[in-house]
Protein backbone atom coordinates (compact mmCIF):
# COMPACT_ATOMS: atom_id res chain seq x y z
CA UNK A 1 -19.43 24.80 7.50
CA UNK A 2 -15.42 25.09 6.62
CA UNK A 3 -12.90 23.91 8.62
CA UNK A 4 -8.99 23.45 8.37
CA UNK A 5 -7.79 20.58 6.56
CA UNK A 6 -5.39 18.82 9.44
CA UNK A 7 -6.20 15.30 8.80
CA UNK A 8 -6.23 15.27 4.90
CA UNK A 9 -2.48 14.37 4.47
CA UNK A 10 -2.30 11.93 7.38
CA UNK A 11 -5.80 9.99 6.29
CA UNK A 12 -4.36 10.14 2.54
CA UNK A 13 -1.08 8.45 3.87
CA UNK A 14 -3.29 5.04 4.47
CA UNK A 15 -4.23 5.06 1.15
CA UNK A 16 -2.27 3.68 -1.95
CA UNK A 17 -2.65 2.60 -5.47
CA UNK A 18 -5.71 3.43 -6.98
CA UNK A 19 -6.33 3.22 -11.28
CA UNK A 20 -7.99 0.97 -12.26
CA UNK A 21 -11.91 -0.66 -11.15
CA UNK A 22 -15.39 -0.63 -12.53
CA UNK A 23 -18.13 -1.18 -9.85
CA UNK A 24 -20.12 -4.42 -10.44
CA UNK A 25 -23.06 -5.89 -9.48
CA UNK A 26 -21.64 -8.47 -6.83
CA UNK A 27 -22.20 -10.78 -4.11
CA UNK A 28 -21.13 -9.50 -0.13
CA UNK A 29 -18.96 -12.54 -0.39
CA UNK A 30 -16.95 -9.95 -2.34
CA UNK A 31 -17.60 -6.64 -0.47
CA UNK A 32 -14.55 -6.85 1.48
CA UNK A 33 -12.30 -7.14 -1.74
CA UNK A 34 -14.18 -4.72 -3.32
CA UNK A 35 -13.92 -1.95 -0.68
CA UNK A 36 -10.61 -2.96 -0.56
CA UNK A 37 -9.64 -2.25 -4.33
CA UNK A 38 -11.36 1.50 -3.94
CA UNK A 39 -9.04 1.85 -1.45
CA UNK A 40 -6.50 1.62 -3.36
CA UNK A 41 -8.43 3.07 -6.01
CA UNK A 42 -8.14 6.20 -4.31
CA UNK A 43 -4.69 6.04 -3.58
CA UNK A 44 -2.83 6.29 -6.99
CA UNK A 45 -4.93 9.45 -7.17
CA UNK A 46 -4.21 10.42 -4.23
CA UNK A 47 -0.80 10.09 -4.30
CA UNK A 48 -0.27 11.69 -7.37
CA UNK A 49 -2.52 14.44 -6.85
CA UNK A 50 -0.62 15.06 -3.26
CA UNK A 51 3.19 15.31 -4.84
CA UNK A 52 3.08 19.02 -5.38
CA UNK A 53 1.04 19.14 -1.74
CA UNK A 54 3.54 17.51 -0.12
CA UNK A 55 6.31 19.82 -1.31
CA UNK A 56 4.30 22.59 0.47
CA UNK A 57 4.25 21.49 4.21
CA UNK A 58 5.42 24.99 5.14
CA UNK A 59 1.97 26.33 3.56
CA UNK A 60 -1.13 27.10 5.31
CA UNK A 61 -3.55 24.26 5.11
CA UNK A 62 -6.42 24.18 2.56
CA UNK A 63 -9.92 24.01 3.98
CA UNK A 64 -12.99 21.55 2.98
CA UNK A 65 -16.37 20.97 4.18
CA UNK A 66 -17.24 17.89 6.33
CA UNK A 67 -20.14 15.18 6.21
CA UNK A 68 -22.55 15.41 8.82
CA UNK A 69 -25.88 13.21 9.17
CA UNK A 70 -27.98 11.63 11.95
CA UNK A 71 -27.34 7.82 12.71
CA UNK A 72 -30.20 6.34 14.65
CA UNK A 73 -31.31 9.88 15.99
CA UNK A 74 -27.85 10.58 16.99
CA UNK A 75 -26.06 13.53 15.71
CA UNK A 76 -22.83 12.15 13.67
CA UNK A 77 -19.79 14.35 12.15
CA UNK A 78 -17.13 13.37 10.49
CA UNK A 79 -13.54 14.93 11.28
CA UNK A 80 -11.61 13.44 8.52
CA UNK A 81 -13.07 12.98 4.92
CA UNK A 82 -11.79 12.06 1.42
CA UNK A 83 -13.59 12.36 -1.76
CA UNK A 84 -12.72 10.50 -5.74
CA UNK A 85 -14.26 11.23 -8.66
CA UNK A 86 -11.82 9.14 -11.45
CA UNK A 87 -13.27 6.96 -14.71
CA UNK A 88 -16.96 7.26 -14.14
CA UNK A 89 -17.24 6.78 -10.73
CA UNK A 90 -17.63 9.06 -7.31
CA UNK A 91 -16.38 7.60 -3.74
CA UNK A 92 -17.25 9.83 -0.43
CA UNK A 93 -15.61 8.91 2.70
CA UNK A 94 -16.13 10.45 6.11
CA UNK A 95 -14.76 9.67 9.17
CA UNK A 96 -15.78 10.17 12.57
CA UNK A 97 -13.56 11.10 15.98
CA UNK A 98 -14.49 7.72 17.23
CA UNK A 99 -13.93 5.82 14.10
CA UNK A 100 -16.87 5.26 12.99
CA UNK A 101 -16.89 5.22 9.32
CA UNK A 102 -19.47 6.26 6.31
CA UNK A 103 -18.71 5.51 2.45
CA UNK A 104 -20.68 6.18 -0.57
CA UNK A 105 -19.77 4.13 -3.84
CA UNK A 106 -21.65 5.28 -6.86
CA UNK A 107 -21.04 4.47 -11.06
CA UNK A 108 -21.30 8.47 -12.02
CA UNK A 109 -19.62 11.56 -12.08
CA UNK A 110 -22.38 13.85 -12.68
CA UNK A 111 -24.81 16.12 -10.58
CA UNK A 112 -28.48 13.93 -10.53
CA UNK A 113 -30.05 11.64 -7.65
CA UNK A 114 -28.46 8.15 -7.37
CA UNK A 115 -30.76 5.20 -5.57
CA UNK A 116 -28.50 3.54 -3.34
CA UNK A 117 -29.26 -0.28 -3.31
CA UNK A 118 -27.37 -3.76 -3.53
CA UNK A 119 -26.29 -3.28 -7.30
CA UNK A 120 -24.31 -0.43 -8.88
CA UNK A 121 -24.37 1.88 -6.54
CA UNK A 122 -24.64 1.56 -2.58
CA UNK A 123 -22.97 2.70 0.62
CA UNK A 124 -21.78 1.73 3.98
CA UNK A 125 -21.11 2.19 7.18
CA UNK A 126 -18.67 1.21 9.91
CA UNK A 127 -18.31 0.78 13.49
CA UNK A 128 -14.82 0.75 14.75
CA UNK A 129 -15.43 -2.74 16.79
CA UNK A 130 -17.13 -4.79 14.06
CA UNK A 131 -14.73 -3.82 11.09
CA UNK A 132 -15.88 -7.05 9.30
CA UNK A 133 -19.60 -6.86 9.51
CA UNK A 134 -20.37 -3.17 7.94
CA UNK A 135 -23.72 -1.88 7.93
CA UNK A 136 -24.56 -1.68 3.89
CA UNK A 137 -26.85 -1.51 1.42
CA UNK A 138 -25.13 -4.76 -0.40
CA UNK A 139 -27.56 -7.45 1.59
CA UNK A 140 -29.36 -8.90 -1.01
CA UNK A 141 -33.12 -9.98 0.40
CA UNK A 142 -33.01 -6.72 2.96
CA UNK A 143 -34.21 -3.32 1.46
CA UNK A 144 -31.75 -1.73 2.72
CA UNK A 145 -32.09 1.54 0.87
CA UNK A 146 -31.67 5.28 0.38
CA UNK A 147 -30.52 8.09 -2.21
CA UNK A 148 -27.86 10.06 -2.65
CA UNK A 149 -28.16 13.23 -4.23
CA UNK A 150 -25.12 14.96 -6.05
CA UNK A 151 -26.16 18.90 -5.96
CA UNK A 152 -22.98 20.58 -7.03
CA UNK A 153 -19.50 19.14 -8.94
CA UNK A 154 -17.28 22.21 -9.18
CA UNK A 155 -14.67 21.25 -11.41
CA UNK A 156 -12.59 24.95 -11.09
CA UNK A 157 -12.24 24.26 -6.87
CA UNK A 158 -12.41 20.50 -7.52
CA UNK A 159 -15.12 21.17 -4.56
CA UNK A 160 -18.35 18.28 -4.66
CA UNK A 161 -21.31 19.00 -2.39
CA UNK A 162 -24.68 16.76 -1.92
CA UNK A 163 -27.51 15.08 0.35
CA UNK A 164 -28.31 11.75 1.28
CA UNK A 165 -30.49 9.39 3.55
CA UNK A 166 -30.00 5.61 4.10
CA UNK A 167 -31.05 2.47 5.71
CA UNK A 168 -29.04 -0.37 6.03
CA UNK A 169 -27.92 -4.13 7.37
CA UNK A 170 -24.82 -5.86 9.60
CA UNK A 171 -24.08 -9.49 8.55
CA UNK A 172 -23.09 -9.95 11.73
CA UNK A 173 -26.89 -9.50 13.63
CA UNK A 174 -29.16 -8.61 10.75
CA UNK A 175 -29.75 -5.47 12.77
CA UNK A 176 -30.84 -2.19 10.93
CA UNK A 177 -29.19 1.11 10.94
CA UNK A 178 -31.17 4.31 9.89
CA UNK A 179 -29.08 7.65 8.69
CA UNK A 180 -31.14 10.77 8.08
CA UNK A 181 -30.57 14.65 6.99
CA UNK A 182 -26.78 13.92 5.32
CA UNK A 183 -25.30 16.57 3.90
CA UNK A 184 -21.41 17.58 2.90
CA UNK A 185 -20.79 20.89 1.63
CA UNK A 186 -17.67 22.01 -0.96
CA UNK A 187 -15.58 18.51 0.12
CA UNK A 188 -12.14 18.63 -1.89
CA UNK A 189 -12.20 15.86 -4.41
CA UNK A 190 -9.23 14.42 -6.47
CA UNK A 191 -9.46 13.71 -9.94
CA UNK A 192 -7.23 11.55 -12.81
CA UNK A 193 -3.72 11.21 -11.60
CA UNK A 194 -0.73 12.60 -13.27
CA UNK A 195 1.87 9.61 -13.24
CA UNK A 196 5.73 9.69 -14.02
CA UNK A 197 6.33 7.66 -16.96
CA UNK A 198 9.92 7.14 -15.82
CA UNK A 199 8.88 5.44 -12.20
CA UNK A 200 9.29 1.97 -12.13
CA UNK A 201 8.00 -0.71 -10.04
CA UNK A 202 8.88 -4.48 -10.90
CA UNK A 203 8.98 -8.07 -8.74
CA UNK A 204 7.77 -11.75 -8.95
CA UNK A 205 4.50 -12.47 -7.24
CA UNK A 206 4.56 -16.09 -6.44
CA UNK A 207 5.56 -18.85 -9.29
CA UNK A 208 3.79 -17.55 -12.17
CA UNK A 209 3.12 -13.64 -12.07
CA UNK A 210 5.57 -11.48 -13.19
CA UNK A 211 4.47 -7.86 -12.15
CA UNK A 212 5.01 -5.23 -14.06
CA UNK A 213 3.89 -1.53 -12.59
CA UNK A 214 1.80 -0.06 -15.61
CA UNK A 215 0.70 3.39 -12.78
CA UNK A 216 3.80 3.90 -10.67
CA UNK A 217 3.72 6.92 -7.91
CA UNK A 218 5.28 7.95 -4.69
CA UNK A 219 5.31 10.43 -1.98
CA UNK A 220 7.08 11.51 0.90
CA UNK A 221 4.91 12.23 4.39
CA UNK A 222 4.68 11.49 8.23
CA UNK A 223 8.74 9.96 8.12
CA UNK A 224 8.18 7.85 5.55
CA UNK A 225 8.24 7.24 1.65
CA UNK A 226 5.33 5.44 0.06
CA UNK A 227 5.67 3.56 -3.27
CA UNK A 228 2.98 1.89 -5.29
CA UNK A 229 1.42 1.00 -8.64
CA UNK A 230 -1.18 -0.93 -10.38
CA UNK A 231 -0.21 -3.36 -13.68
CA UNK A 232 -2.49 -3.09 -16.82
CA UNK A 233 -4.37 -6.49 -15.23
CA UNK A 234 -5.50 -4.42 -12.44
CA UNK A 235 -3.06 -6.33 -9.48
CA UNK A 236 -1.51 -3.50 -7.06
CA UNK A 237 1.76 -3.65 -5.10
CA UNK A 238 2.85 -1.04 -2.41
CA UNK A 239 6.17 -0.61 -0.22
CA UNK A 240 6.29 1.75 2.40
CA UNK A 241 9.83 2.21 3.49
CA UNK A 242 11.69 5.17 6.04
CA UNK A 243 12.44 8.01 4.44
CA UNK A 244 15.37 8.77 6.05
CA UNK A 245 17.32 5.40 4.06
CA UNK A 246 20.25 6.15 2.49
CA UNK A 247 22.09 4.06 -0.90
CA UNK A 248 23.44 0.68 1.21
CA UNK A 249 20.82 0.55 3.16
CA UNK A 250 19.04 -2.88 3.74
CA UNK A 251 15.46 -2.55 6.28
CA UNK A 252 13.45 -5.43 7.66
CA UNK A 253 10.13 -5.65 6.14
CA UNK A 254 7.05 -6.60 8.71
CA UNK A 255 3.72 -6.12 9.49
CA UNK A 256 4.73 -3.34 12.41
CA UNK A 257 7.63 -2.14 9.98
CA UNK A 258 10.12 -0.58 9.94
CA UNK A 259 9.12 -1.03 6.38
CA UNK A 260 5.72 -2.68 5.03
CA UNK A 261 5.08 -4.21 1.99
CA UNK A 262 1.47 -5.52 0.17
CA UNK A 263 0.21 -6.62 -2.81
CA UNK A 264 -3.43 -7.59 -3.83
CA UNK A 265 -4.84 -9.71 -7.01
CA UNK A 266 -7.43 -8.05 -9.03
CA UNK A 267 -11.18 -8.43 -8.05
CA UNK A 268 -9.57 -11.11 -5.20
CA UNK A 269 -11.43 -11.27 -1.89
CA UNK A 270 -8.17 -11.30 -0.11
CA UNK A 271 -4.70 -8.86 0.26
CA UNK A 272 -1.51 -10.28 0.53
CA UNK A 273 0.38 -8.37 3.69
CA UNK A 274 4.70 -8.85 4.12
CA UNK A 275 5.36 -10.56 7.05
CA UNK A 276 9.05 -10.85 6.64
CA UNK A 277 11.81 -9.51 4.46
CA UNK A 278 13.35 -6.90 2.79
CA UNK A 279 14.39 -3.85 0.88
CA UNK A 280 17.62 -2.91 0.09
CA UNK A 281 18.29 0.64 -1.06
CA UNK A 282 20.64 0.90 -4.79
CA UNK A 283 20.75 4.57 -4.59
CA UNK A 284 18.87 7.94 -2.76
CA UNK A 285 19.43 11.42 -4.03
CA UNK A 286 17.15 13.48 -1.60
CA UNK A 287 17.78 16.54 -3.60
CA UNK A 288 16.48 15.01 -6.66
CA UNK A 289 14.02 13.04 -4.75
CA UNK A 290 14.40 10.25 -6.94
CA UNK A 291 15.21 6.62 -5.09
CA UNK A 292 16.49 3.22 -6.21
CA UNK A 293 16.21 0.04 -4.39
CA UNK A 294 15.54 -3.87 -4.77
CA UNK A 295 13.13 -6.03 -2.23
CA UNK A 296 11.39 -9.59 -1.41
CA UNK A 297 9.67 -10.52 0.98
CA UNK A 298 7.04 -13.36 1.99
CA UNK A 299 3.22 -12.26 2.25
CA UNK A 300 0.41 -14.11 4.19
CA UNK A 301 -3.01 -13.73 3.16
CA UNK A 302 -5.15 -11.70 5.51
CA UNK A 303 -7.71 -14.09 4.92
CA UNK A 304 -6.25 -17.79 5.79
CA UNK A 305 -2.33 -18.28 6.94
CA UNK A 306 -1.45 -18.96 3.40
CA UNK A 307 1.91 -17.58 2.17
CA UNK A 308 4.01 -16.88 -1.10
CA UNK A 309 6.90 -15.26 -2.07
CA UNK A 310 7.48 -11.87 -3.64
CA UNK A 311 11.09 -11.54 -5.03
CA UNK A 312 13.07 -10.19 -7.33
CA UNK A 313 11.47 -6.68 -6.47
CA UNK A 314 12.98 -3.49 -8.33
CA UNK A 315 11.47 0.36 -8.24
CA UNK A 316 12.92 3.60 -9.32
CA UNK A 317 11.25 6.39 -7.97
CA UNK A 318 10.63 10.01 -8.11
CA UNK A 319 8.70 11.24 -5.31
């Protein structure tokens, strides 16, 4: 079953630098940092692979097909879904209306039946309420297990369509949670991102890491312009900012906004969110869509109430 795509550009807008992560075998200690970096994974693609979409607002949506299962012999649906398949690997999202959230991490990118388990590939799934303790197939010494089968990759329509079944285990009671007769049908996928050579995306992460954006994207949607990139060593930065700033400009950066800034080490079990700051814009040609602008700001770990300082920030942008 088809349905209009109303969700797609919102959902994507949560999403940001994504390029470069191999699955390993790891420990749930790092689950959460590993979720995390597919995340962002999927948002470099995403972001790149939405520039010419975003151009087209005036258009008539695209349409997809949705995930739909049975969790613990109660009918489940998703209503907004996202789909990667980028460097060997496949990652299936869907979300439900009440938040409720099933992903799928697998090392392929072919059509053949994948064991999900607590090693290369596995899957998970959240309830809104217990964000931190995901049902997943990670728990080593539980067998949690299933399969998940990919039955068609159609590379014209960038369409991927499959089956799966799954039992799995919270952290948080040991509890078990049993989903039956999955299926997604035709759900778009996005592929290897196109990025502009000429962005640039530059700052000082603490005492001793200079950052230098190796993927550099952007994109313009729901009021406000997202900027982000990954460095060659795998360590992401993102800046959201309004897109209504003009060359002058100087906005607060928070963790409400008006502006938001991140950053996250590679394969850490922690992100780095701004809780004060700044950017200041150089320059903003909207008919060229290109932007200029220079930030800092001070980030505390999600994790513990650690800070440090991000400063001498720089990114030119074409978005």
């Amino acid at each position: 079953m088809r349905r209009k795509d109303t969700d797609r550009k919102i959902g994507y807008a949560n999403y940001f630098t994504i390029l470069a992560f191999e699955i390993r075998s790891i420990t749930m200690k790092k689950l959460q940092s590993t979720h995390y970096f597919w995340i962002c994974l999927l948002s470099l693609c995403t972001v790149a692979s939405l520039l010419g979409a975003c151009k087209k607002d005036d258009e008539e949506e695209e349409e997809f097909g949705a995930m739909s299962a049975v969790v613990d012999n109660i009918p489940w649906r998703s209503k907004a879904d996202s789909a990667i398949i980028y460097n060997g690997n496949i990652y299936i999202r869907g979300i439900a209306g009440n938040g409720e959230k099933l992903e799928f991490f697998l090392k392929a990118d072919v059509e053949d039946n994948y064991i999900l388990d607590d090693s290369m590939n596995y899957a998970q799934f959240t309830k809104p309420q217990f964000k931190k303790y995901p049902y997943t197939t990670l728990i080593k010494g539980k067998e949690g297990r299933g399969f998940f089968t990919v039955t068609d990759i159609d590379t014209a329509h960038k369409v991927i369509s499959g089956v799966f079944e799954m039992s799995a285990y919270t952290l948080r009671d040991g509890s078990m949670i049993n989903i039956t007769n999955g299926v997604f049908t035709n759900m778009r996928y996005l592929g290897s991102p196109e990025v502009n050579k000429n962005n640039k995306l530059n700052c000082k992460i603490g005492d001793t890491l200079n950052y230098t954006g190796f993927a550099v994207a952007g994109t313009k949607g729901a009021g406000q312009l997202l900027i982000g990139g990954i460095d060659k060593n795998g360590h992401a930065v993102q800046i959201y900012i309004p897109d209504t700033l003009s060359a002058g400009v100087t906005s607060p950066i928070s963790l409400t906004g008006p502006s938001r800034a991140s950053f996250t080490y590679y394969q850490s079990t922690d992100a780095w969110r701004g809780k004060s700051g700044q950017v200041k814009v150089i320059s903003h040609n909207k008919s060229t869509k290109i932007i200029e602008g220079n930030f800092n700001f001070t980030a505390q770990s999600t994790n513990t109430s650690d800070t440090t300082l991000v400063t001498g920030g720089f990114f030119h942008i074409e978005y």
